[in-house]
N, C-alpha and C. Protein backbone atom coordinates (compact mmCIF):
# COMPACT_ATOMS: atom_id res chain seq x y z
N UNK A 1 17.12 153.93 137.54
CA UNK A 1 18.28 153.41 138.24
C UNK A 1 18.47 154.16 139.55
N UNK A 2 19.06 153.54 140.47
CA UNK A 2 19.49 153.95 142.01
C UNK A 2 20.49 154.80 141.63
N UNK A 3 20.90 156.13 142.61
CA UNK A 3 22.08 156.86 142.75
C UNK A 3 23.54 156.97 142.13
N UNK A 4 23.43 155.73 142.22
CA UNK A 4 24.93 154.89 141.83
C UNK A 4 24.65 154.65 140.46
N UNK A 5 23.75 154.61 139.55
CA UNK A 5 23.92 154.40 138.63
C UNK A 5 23.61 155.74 136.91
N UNK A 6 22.65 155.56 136.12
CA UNK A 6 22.59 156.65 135.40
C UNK A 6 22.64 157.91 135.75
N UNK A 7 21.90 158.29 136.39
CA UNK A 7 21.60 159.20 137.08
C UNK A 7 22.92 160.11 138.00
N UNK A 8 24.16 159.06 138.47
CA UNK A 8 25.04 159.95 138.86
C UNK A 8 26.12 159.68 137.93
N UNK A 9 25.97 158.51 136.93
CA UNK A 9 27.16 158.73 135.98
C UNK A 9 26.14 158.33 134.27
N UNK A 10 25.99 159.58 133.82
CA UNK A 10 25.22 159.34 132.91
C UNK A 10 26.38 158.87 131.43
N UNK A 11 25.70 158.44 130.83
CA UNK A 11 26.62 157.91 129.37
C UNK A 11 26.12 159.08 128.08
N UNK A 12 27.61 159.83 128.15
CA UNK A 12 27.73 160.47 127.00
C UNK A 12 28.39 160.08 125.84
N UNK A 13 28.10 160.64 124.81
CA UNK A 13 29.19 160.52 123.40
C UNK A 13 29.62 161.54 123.52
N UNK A 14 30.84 162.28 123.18
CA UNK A 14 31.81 163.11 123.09
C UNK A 14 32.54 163.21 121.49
N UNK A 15 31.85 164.23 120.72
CA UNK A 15 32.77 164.17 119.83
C UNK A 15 34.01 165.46 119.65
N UNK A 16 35.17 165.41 119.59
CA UNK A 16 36.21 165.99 119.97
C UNK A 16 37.11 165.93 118.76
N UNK A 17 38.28 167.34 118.28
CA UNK A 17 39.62 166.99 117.23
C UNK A 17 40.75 167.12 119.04
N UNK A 18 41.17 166.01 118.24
CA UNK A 18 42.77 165.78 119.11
C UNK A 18 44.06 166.71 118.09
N UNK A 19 44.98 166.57 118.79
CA UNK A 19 46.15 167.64 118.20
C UNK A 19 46.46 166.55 117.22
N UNK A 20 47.62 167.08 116.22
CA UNK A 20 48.08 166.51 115.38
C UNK A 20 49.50 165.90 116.08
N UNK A 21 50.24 164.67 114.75
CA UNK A 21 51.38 164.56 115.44
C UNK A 21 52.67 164.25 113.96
N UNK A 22 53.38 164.68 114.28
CA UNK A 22 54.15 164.30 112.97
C UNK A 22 55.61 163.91 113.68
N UNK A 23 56.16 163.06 112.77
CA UNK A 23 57.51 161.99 112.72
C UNK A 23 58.53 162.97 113.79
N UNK A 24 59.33 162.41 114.45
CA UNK A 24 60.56 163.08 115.28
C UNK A 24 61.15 163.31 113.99
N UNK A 25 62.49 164.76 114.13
CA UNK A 25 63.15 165.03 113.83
C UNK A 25 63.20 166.39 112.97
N UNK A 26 64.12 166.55 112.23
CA UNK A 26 64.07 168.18 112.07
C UNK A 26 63.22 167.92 110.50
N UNK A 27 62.40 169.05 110.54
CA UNK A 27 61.41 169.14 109.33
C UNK A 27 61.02 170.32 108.70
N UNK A 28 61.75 170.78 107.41
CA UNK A 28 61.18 172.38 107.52
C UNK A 28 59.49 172.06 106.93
N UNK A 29 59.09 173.67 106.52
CA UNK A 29 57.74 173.77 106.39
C UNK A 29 57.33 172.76 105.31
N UNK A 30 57.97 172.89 104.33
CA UNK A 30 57.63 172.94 103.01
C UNK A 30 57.20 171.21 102.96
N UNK A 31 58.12 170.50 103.84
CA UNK A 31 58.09 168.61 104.05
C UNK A 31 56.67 168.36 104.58
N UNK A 32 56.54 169.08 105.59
CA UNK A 32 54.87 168.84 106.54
C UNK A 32 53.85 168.58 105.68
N UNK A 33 53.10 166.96 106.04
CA UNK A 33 51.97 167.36 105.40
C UNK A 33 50.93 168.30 105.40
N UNK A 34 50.13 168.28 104.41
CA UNK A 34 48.89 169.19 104.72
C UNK A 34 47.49 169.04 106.46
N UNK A 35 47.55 170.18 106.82
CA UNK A 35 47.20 170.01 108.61
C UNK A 35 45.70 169.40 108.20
N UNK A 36 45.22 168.36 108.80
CA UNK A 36 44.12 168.00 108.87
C UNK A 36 43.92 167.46 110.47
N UNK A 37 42.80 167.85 110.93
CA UNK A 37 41.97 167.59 112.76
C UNK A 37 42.01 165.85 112.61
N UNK A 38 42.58 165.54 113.34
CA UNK A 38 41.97 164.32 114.09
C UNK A 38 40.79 164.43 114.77
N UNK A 39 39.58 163.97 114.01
CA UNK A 39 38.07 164.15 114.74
C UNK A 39 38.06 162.77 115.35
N UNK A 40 38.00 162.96 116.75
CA UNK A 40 37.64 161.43 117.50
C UNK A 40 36.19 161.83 118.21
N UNK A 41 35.79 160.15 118.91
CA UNK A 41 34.52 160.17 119.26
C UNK A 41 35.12 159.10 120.51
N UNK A 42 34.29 160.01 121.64
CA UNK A 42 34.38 158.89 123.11
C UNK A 42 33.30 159.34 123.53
N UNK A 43 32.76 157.28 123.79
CA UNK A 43 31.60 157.28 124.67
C UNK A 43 31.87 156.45 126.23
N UNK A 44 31.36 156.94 127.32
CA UNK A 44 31.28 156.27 128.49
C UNK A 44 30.63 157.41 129.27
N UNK A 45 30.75 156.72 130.56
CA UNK A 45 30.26 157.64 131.78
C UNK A 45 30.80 158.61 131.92
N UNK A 46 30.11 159.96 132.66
CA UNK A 46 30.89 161.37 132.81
C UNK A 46 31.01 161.14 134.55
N UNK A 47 32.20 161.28 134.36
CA UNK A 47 32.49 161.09 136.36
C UNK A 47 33.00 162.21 136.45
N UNK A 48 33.40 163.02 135.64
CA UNK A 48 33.37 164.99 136.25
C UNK A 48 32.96 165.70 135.00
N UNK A 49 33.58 166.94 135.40
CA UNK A 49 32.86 167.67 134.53
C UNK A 49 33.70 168.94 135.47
N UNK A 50 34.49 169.83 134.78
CA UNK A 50 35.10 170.75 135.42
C UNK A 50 34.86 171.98 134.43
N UNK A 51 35.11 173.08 134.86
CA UNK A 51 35.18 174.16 133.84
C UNK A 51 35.89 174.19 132.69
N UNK A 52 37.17 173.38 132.66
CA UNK A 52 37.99 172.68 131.95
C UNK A 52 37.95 171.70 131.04
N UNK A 53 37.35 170.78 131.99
CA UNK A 53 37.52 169.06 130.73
C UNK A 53 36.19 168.63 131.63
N UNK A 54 36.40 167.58 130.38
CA UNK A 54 35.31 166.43 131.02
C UNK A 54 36.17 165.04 131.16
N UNK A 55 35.60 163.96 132.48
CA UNK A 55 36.00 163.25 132.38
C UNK A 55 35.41 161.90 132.01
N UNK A 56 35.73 161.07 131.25
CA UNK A 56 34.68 160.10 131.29
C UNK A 56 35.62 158.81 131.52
N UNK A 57 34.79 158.28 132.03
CA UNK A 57 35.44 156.19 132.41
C UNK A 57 34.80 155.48 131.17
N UNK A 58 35.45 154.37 130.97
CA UNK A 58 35.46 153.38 130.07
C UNK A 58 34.10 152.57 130.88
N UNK A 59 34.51 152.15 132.05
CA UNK A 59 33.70 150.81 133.36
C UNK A 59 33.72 151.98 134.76
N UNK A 60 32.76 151.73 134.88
CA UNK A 60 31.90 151.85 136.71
C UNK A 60 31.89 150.92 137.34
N UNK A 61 32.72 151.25 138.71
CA UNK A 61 32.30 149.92 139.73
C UNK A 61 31.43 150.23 140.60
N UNK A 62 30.46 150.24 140.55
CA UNK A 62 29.14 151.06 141.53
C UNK A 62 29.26 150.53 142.99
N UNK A 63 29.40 149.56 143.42
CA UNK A 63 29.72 148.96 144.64
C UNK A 63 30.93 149.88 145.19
N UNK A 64 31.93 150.04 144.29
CA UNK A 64 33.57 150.70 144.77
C UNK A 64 33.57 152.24 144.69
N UNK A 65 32.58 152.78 143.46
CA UNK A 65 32.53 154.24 143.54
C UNK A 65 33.89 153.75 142.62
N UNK A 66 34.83 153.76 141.97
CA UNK A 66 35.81 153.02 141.40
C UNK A 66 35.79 153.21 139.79
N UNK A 67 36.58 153.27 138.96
CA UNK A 67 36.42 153.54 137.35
C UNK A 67 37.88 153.13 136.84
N UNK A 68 37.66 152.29 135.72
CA UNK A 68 38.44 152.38 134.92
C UNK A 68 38.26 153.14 133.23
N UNK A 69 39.80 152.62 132.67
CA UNK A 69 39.72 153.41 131.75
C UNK A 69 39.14 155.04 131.23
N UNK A 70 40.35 155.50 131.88
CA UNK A 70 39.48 156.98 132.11
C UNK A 70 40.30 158.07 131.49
N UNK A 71 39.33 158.78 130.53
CA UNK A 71 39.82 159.68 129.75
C UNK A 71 39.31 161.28 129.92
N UNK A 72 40.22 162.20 129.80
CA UNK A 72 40.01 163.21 130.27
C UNK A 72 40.05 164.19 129.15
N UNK A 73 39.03 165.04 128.42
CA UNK A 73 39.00 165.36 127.10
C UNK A 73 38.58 167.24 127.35
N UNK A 74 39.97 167.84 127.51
CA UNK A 74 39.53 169.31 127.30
C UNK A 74 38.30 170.01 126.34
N UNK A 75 37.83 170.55 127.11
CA UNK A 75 36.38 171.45 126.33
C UNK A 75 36.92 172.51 125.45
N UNK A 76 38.42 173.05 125.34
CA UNK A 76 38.37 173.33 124.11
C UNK A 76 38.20 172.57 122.92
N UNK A 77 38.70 171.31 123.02
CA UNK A 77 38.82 170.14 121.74
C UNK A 77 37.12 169.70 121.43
N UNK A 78 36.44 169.87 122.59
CA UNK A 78 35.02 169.21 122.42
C UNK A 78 34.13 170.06 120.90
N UNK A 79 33.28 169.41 120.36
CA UNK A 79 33.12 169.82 119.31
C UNK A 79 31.20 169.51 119.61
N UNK A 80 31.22 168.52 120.54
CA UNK A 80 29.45 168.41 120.81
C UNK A 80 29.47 167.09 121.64
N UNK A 81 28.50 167.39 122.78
CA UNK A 81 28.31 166.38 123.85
C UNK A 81 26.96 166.13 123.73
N UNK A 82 26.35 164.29 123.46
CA UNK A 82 25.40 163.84 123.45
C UNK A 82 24.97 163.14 124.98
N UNK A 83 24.03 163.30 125.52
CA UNK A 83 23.97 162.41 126.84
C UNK A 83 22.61 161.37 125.87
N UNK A 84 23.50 159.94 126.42
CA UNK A 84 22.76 158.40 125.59
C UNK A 84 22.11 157.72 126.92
N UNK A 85 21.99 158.48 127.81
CA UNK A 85 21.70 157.35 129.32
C UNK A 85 20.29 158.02 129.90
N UNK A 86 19.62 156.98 130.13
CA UNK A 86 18.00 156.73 130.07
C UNK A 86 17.95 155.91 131.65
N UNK A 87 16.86 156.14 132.58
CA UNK A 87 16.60 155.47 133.62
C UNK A 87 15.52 154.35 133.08
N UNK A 88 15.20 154.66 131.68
CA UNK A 88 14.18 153.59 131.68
C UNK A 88 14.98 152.25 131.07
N UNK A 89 14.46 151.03 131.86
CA UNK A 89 14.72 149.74 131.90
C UNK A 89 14.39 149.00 130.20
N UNK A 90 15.35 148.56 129.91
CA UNK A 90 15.56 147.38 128.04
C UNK A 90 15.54 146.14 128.83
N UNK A 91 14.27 145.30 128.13
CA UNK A 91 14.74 144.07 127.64
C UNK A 91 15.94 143.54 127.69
N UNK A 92 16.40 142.41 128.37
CA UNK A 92 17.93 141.76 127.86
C UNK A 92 17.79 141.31 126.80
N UNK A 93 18.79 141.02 126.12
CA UNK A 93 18.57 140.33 124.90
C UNK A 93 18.25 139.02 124.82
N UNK A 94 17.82 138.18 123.77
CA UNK A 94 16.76 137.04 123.78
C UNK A 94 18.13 136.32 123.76
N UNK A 95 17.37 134.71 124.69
CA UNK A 95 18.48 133.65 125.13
C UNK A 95 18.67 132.99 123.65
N UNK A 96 20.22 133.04 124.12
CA UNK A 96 21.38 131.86 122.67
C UNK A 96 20.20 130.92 122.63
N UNK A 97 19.60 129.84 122.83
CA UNK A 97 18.89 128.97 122.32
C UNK A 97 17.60 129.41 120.79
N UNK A 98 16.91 130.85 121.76
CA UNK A 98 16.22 131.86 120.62
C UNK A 98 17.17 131.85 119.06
N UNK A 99 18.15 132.98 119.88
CA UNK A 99 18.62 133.21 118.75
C UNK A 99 19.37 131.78 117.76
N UNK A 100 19.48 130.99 118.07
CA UNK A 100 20.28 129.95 117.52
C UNK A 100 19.11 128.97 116.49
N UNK A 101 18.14 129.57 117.28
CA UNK A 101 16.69 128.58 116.74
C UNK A 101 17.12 129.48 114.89
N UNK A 102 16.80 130.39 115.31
CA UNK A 102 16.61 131.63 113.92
C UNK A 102 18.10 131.72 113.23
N UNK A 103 19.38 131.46 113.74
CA UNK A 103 20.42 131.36 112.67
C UNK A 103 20.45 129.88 112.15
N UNK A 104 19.92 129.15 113.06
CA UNK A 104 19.92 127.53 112.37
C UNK A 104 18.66 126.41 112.18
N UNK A 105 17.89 127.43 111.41
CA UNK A 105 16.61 126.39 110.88
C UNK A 105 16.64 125.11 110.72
N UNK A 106 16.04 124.09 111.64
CA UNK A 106 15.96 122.95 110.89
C UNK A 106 16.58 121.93 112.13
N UNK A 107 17.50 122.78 112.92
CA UNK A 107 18.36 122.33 114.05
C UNK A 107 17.72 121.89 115.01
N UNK A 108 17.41 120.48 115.86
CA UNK A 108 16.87 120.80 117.03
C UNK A 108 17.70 120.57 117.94
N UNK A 109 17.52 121.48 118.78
CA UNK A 109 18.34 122.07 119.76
C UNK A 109 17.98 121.17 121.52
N UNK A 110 18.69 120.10 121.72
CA UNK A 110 18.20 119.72 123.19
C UNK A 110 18.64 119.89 124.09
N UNK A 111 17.94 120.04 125.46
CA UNK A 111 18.16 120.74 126.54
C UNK A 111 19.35 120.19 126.82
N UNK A 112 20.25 120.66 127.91
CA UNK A 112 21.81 120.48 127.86
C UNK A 112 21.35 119.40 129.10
């Protein structure tokens, strides 16, 4: 891929515990449930990377330099970072007519 793409925003998995959260209002000890980690998992592009956190986007607008959905996940919470992004080029997936041949035997299918 060109500049703009893997290569400057590669696709990680992020697996991370988030804080806990319990009900408003006054609660002594003894009511609290038992503490268990919220283990979450986020995957997308890394558009920073600070001494701090990492950031990753949901969508890249490569034309705009531009991102949505963007989550910002402190490296204390991080628990292990996978990088999933490859410059080498996949196959698209095989055309609806293919696949439609193989979910519906028997069907013939004519050109539109």
């Amino acid at each position: 891929m060109s500049e703009n793409g893997a290569s400057k925003y590669p696709i990680v998995k992020i697996e991370w515990e988030d804080s806990g959260h319990f009900p408003a209002g006054w609660t002594s000890l003894d009511e609290l449930p038992e503490a268990a980690a919220c283990r979450c998992l986020t995957v997308g592009s890394m558009i920073r990377e600070t001494d701090n956190c990492y950031t990753v986007a949901l969508s890249v607008d490569l034309a705009r330099d531009s991102y949505n959905g963007i989550m910002e996940i402190p490296k204390g919470c991080v628990t292990s970072v996978t990088f999933l992004s490859t410059d080498e080029k996949r196959p698209t997936s095989r055309p609806l007519r293919e696949r439609l041949r193989n979910f519906l035997p028997g069907v013939t299918l004519t050109p539109l």
